[in-house]
Protein backbone atom coordinates (compact mmCIF):
# COMPACT_ATOMS: atom_id res chain seq x y z
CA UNK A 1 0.00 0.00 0.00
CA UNK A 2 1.28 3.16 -1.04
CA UNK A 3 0.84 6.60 1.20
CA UNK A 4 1.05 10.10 -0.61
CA UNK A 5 0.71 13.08 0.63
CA UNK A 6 -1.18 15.33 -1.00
CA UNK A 7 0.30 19.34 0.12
CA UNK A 8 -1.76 22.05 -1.20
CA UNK A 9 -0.07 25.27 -2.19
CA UNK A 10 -0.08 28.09 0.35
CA UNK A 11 -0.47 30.89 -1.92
CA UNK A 12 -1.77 34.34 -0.67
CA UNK A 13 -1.15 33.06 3.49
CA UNK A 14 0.34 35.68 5.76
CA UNK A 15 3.47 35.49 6.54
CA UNK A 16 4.51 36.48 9.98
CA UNK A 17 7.46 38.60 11.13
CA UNK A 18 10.10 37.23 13.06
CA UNK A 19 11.13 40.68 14.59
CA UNK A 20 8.10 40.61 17.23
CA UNK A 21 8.57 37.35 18.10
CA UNK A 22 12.15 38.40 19.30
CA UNK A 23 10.86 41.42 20.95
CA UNK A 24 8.65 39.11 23.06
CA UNK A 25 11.16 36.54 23.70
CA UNK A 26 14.27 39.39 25.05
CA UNK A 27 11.48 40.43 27.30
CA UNK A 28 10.81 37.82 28.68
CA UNK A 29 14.39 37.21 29.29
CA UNK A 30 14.92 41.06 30.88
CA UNK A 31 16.75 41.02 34.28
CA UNK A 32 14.68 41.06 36.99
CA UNK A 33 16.38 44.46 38.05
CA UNK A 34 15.07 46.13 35.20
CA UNK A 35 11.53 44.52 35.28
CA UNK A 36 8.74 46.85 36.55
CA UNK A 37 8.17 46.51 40.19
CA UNK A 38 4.78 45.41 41.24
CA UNK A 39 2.51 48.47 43.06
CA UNK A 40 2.92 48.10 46.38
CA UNK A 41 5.26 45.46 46.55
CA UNK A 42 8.00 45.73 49.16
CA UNK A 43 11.82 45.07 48.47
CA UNK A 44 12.48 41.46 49.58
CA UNK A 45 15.18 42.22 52.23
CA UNK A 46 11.83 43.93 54.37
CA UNK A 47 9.11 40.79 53.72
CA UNK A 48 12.41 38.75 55.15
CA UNK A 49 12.32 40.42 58.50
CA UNK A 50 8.82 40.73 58.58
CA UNK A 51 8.41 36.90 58.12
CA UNK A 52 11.31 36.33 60.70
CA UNK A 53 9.56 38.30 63.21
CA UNK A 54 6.76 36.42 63.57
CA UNK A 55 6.90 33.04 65.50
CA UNK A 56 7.02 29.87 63.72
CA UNK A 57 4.22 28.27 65.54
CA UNK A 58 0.99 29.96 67.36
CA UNK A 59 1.63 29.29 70.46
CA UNK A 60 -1.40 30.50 71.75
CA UNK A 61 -3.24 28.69 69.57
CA UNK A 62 -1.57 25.36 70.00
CA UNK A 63 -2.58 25.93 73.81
CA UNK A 64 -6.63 26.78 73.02
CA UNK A 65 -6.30 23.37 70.97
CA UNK A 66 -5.06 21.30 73.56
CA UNK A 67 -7.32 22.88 76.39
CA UNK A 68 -10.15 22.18 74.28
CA UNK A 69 -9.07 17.95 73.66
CA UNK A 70 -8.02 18.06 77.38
CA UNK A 71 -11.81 19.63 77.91
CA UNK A 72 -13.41 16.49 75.76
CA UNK A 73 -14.48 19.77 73.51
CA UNK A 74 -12.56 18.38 70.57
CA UNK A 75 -13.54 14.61 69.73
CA UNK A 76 -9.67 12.63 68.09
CA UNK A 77 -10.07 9.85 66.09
CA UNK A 78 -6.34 8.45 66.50
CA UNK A 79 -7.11 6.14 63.27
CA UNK A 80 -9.02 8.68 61.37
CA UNK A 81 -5.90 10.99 62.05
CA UNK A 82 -2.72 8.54 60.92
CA UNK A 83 -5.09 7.70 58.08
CA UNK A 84 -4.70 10.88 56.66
CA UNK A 85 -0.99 11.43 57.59
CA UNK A 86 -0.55 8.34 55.55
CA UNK A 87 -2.43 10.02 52.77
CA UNK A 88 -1.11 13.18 52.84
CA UNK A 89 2.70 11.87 52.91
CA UNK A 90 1.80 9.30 50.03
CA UNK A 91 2.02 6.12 52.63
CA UNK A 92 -1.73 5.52 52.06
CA UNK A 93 -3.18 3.09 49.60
């Protein structure tokens, strides 16, 4: 059996520039120094301290949690729980 192609002439198509294409593509490859800062956005060095300001865990929080399974307020299923530590970590089936 015998394939042929059969092209038909593109007469009269557009043809597209290359030069805007280019334009695009340096761009998208600009330094991040010289790409326009976001409104409002703050200079990384300042979100750093910000971020290591704040605590890494609510303590406060952590405590109204475990006054509140201590209280009977919260129901734990232990089973229910590893369950979906299995799942989450990709140990679960």
């Amino acid at each position: 059996m015998e394939i042929t192609r059969q092209l038909k002439p593109v007469i009269g198509a557009p043809v597209q520039s290359a030069a805007p294409q280019r334009s695009q593509r340096e761009e998208a490859a600009r330094p991040a120094a010289q790409a326009p800062a976001a409104s409002g956005a703050l200079p990384l060095e300042q979100v750093q301290e910000a971020l290591g300001a704040l605590p890494e865990v609510d303590l406060d929080k952590v405590a109204a949690i475990r006054d509140a399974l201590a209280r009977g307020e919260v129901s734990l299923d232990p089973e229910a729980l590893s369950r979906s530590m299995l799942d989450f970590h990709g140990g679960g089936a």
